[in-house]
Protein backbone atom coordinates (compact mmCIF):
# COMPACT_ATOMS: atom_id res chain seq x y z
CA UNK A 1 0.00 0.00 0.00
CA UNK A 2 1.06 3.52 -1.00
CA UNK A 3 0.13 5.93 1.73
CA UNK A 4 -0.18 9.49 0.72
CA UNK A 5 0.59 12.96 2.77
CA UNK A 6 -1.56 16.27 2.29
CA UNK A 7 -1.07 17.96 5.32
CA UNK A 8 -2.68 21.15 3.25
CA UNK A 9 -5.71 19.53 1.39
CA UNK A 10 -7.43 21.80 -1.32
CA UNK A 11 -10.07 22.02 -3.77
CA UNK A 12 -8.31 22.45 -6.96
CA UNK A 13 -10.33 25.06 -9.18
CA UNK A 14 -9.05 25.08 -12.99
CA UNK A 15 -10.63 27.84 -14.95
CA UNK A 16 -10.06 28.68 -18.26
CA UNK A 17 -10.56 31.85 -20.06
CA UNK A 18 -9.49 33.34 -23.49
CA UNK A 19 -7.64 37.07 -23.53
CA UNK A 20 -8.24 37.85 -19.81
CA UNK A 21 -8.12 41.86 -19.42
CA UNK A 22 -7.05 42.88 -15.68
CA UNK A 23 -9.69 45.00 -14.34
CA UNK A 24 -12.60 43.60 -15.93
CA UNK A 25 -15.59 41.16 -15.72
CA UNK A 26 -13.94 37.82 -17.38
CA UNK A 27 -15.99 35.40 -18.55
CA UNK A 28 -14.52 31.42 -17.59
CA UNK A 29 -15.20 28.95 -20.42
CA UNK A 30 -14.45 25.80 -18.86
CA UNK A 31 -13.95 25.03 -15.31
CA UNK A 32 -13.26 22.34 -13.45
CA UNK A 33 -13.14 21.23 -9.82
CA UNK A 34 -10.75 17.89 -8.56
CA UNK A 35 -9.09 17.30 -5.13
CA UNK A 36 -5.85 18.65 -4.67
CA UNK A 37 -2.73 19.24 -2.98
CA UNK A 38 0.61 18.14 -4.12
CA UNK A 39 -0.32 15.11 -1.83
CA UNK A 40 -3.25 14.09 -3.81
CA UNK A 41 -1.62 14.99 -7.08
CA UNK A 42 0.43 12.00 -6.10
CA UNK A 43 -2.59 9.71 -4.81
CA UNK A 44 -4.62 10.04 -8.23
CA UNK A 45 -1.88 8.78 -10.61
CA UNK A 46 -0.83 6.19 -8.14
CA UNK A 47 -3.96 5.00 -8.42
CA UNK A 48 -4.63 5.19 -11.69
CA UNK A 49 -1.50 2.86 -12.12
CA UNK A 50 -2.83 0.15 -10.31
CA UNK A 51 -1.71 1.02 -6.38
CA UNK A 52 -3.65 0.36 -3.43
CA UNK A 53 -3.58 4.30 -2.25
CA UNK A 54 -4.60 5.81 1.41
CA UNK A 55 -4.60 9.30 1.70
CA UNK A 56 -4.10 10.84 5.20
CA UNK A 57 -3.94 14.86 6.55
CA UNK A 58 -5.98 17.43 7.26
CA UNK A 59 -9.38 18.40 6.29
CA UNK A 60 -12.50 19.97 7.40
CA UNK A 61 -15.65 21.80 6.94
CA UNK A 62 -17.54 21.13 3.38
CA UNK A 63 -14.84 21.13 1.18
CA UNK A 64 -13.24 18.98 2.94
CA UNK A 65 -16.22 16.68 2.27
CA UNK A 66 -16.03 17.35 -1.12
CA UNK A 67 -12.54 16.68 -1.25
CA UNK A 68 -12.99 13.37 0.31
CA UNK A 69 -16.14 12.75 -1.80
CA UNK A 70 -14.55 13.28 -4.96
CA UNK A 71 -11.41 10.57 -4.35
CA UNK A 72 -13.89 7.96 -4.43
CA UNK A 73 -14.14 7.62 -7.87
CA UNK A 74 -10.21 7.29 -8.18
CA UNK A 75 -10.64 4.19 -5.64
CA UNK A 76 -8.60 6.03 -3.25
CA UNK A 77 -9.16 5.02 0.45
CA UNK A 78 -9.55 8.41 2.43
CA UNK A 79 -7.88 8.31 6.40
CA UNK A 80 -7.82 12.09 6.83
CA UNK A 81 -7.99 13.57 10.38
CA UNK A 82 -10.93 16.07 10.62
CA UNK A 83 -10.84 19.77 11.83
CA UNK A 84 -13.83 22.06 12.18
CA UNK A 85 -12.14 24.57 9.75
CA UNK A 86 -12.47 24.69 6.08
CA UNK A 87 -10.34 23.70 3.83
CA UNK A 88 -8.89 25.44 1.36
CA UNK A 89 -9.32 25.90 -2.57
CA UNK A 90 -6.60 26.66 -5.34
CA UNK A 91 -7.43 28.44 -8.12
CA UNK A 92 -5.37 27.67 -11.86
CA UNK A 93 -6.37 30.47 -14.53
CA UNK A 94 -5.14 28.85 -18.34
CA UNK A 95 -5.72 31.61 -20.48
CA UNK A 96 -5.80 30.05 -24.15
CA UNK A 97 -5.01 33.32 -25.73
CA UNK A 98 -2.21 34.29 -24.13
CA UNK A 99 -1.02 30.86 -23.42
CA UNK A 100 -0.33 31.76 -19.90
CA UNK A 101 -1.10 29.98 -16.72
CA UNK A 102 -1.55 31.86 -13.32
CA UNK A 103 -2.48 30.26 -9.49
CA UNK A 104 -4.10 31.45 -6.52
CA UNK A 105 -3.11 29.39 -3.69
CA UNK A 106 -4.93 30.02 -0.34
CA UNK A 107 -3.45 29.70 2.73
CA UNK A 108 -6.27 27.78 4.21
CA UNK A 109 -6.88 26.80 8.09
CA UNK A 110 -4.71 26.95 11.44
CA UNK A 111 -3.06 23.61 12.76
CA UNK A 112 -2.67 23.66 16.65
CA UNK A 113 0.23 21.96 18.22
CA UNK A 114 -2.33 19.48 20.02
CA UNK A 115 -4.31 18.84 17.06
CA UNK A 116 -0.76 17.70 15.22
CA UNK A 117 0.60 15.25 17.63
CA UNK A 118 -2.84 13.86 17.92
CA UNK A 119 -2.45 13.37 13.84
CA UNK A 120 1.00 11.81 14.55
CA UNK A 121 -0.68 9.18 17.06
CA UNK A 122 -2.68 8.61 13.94
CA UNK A 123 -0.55 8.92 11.36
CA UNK A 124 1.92 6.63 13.32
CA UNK A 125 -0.79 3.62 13.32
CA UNK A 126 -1.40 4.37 9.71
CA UNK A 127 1.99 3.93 8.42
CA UNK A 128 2.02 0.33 9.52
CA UNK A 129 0.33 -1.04 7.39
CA UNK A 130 2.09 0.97 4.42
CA UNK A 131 5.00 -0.29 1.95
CA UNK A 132 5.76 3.53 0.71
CA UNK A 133 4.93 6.63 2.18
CA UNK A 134 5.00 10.50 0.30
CA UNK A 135 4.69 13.18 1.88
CA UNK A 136 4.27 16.35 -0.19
CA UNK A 137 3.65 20.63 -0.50
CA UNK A 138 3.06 22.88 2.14
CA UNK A 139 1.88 22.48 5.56
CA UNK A 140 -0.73 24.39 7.55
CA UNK A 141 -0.69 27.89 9.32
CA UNK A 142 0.78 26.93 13.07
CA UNK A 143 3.08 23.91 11.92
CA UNK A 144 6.55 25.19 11.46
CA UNK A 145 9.66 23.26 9.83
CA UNK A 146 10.13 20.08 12.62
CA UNK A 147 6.72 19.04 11.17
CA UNK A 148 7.83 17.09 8.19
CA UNK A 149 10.66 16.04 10.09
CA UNK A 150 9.12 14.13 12.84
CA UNK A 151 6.84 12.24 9.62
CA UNK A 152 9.69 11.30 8.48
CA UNK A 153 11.12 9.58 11.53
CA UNK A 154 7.84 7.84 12.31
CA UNK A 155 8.46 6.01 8.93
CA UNK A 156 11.81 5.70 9.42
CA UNK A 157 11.19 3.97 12.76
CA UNK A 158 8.49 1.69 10.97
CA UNK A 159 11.23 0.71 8.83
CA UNK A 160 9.14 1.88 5.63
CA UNK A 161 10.24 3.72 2.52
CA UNK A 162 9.28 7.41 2.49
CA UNK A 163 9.71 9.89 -0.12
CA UNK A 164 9.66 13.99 0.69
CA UNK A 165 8.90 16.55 -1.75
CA UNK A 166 8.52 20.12 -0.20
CA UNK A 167 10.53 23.27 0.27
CA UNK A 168 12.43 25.57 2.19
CA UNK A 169 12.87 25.09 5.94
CA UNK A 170 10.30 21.93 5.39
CA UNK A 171 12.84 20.18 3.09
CA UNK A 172 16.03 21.29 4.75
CA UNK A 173 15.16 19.94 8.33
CA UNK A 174 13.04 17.15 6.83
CA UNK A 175 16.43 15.79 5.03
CA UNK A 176 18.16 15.91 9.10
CA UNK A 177 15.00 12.83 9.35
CA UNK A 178 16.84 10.85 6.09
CA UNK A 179 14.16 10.04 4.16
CA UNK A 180 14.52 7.39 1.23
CA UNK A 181 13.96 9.98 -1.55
CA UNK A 182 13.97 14.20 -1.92
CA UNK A 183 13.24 15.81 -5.63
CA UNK A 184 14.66 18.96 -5.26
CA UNK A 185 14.28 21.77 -7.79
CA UNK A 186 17.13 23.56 -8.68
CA UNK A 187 16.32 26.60 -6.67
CA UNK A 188 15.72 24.34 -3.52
CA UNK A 189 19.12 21.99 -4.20
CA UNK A 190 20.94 25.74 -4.33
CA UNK A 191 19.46 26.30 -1.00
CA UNK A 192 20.31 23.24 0.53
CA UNK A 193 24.11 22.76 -0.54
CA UNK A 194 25.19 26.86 -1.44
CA UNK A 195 26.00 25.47 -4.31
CA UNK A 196 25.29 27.65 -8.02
CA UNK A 197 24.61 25.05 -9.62
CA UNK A 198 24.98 26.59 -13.07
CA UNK A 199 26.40 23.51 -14.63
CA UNK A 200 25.12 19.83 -14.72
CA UNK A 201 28.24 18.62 -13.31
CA UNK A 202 27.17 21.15 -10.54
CA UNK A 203 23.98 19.71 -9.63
CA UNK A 204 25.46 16.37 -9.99
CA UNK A 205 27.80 17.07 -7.14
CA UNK A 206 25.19 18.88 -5.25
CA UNK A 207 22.63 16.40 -5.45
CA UNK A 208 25.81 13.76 -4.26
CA UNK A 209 25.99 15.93 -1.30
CA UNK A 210 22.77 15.52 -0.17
CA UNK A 211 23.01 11.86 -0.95
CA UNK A 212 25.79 11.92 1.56
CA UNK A 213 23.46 12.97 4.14
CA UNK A 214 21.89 9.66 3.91
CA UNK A 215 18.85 10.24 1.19
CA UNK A 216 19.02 7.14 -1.13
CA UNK A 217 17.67 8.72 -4.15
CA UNK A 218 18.03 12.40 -5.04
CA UNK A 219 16.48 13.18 -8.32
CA UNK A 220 16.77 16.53 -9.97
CA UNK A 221 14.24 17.78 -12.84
CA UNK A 222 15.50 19.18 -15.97
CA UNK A 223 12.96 20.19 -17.19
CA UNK A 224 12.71 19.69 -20.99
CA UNK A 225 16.16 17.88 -20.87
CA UNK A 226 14.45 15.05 -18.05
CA UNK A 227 15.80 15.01 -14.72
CA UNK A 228 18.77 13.15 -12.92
CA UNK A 229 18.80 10.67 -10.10
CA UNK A 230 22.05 10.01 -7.91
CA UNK A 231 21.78 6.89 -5.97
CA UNK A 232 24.42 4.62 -4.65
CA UNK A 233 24.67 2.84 -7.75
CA UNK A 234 25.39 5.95 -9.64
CA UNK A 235 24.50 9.05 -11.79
CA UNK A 236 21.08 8.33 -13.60
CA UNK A 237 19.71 11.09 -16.69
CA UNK A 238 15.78 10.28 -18.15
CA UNK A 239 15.39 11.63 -21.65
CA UNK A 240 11.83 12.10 -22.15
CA UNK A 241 10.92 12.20 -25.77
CA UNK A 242 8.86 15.50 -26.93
CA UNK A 243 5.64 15.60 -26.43
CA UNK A 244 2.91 18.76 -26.97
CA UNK A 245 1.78 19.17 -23.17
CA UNK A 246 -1.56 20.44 -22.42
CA UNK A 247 -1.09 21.33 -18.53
CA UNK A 248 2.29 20.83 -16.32
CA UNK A 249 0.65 21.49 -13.26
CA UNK A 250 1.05 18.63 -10.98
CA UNK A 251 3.36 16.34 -13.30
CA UNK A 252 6.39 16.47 -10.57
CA UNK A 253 3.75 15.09 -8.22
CA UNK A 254 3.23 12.07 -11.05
CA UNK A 255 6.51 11.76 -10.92
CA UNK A 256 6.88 11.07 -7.09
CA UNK A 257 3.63 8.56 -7.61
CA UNK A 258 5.66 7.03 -10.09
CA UNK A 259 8.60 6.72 -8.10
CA UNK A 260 6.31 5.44 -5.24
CA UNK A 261 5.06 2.54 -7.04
CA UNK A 262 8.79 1.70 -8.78
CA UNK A 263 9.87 1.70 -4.43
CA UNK A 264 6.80 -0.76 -3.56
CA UNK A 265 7.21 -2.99 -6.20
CA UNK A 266 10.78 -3.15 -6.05
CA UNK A 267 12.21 -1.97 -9.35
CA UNK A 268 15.97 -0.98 -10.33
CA UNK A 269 16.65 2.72 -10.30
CA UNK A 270 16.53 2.58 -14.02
CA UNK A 271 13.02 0.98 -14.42
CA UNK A 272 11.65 3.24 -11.46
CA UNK A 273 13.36 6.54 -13.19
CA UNK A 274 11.73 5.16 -16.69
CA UNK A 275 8.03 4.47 -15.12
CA UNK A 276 8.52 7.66 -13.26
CA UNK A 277 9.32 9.89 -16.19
CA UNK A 278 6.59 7.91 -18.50
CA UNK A 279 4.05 9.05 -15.93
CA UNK A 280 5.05 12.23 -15.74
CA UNK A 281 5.02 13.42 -19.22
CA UNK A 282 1.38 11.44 -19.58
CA UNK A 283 0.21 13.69 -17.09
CA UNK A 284 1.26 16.61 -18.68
CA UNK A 285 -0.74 15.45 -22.03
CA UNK A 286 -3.76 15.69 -19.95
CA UNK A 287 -5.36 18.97 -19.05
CA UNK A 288 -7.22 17.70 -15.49
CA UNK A 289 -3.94 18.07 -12.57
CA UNK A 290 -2.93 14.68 -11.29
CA UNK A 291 -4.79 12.68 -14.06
CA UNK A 292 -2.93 10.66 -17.19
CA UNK A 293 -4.28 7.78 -19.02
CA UNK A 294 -2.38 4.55 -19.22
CA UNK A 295 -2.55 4.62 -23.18
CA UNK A 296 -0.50 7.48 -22.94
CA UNK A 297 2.03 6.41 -20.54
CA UNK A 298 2.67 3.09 -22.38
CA UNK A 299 2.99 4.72 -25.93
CA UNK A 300 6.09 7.01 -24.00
CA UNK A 301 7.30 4.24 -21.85
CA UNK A 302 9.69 2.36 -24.48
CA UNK A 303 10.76 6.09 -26.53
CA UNK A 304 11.97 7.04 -22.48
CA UNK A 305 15.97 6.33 -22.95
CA UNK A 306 17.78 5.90 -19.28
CA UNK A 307 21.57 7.04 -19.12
CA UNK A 308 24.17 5.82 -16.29
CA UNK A 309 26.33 8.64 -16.34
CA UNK A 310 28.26 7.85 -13.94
């Protein structure tokens, strides 16, 4: 079982719009509504592939009904703790026109110290029964940096695989915890090493560093040139193949899933870099966040080319 972290559950709210004019009354053409989080944005794909997924964090109020609601028909077992609050929404403007895509993120509710290490009682009976934990995004107003950190070291202590994609302060005392896997951006690897990281060779050896620390797998995105994933077997590159992407949102969260599923099922770094980065770019095909179809990720599976490059 994949178990999922969202410690900042959302409504995702994708609206799209043609020549928006600041100022003025815009009329939305399409919208749609899916759970979300960087959390769930791992769950649905995960799912999709075949995993047994649990999803865990907060929610509350009516949209956090509707977020719980509206995993059902991705078969995705909900174990959220509930607050009285409400949960939050996100709001992703694609403006066809303009070919530009602009969020609204809210902040969303207040997480008091007692209500967290009552979800870490939880949380703690929840991971054993998991093969590979994520944890993902932002956390709530009133958690600070430790919070990640101490998830971490309840899977750690289960014995358990857990992967950690977040930023800032989150990521940098959430790596003191170990976890099995980070996927730094390069802004965030910059931060954690002081390293430029102008060159490949660069992030190679900053990525190493944090490998060092005790992280198994550090993969780095690319961007249209793939990503990289140091490991103690080596120096890993994906080269995705081109493909005409309809909405990025979300695909580094596909990515994780993917990585998630190549950790429970026990794959080599090379097949669990390949299913990763197949996922990924299916996603980004699609225009709902968090959603790819399996046509899609076969048809890119085999053009995916894995280098050891060191």
């Amino acid at each position: 079982m994949i178990l999922t972290v969202t410690l900042n559950a959302a409504i995702d709210k994708r609206y799209v719009v043609s020549g928006a004019r600041e100022g003025e009354v815009n009329r939305v053409l399409t919208c749609t509504y899916t759970p979300g989080g960087k959390g769930l944005n791992v769950s649905k794909p995960a799912s999709i592939a075949g995993a047994n997924v649990v999803a865990t964090g907060f929610v509350g109020g009516h949209a956090g009904d509707y977020i719980v609601d509206s995993l059902k028909p991705f078969g995705i077992t909900s174990k959220f703790y509930r607050l009285d609050a409400e949960s939050r929404s996100c709001i992703n403007i694609w403006d066809e026109e303009k070919k530009i895509q602009t969020e609204y993120l809210e902040p969303g509710f207040t997480v008091s110290e007692n209500e967290f290490e009552e979800f870490l009682k939880y949380f703690t009976e929840l991971v054993k029964d998991a093969d590979v934990v994520t944890m993902s995004g932002s956390v709530p107003k009133g958690l600070d940096g430790t919070s990640y950190q101490k998830l971490v070291a309840v899977v750690k202590e289960a014995g358990k695989k857990v992967i950690l994609d977040t930023s800032g302060e989150l990521l940098r005392m959430g790596i003191e915890a170990k976890p099995t896997m980070v996927k730094p951006n390069i802004d965030e690897i910059r931060m954690l090493t002081g390293r430029a990281c102008d060159s490949r060779e660069e992030l190679i050896d900053a990525a190493k560093e944090i490998h060092a620390k005790g992280v198994e797998v550090v993969v780095i995105s690319l961007g249209a040139d793939g990503s990289l994933a140091v490991c103690e077997s080596g120096v890993y590159q994906a080269i995705v193949p081109k493909i005409d992407a309809v909405n990025t949102v979300g695909c580094g969260d596909s990515m994780i899933a993917g990585f998630a599923l190549g950790f429970e099922e026990g794959l080599s770094i090379e097949g669990t870099l390949r299913r990763a980065s197949a996922i990924s770019a299916a996603a980004a095909m699609r225009e709902e966040t968090g959603f790819f179809v399996k046509e899609d990720m076969e048809n890119l599976f085999g053009n995916i080319e894995i280098k050891k490059i060191q």
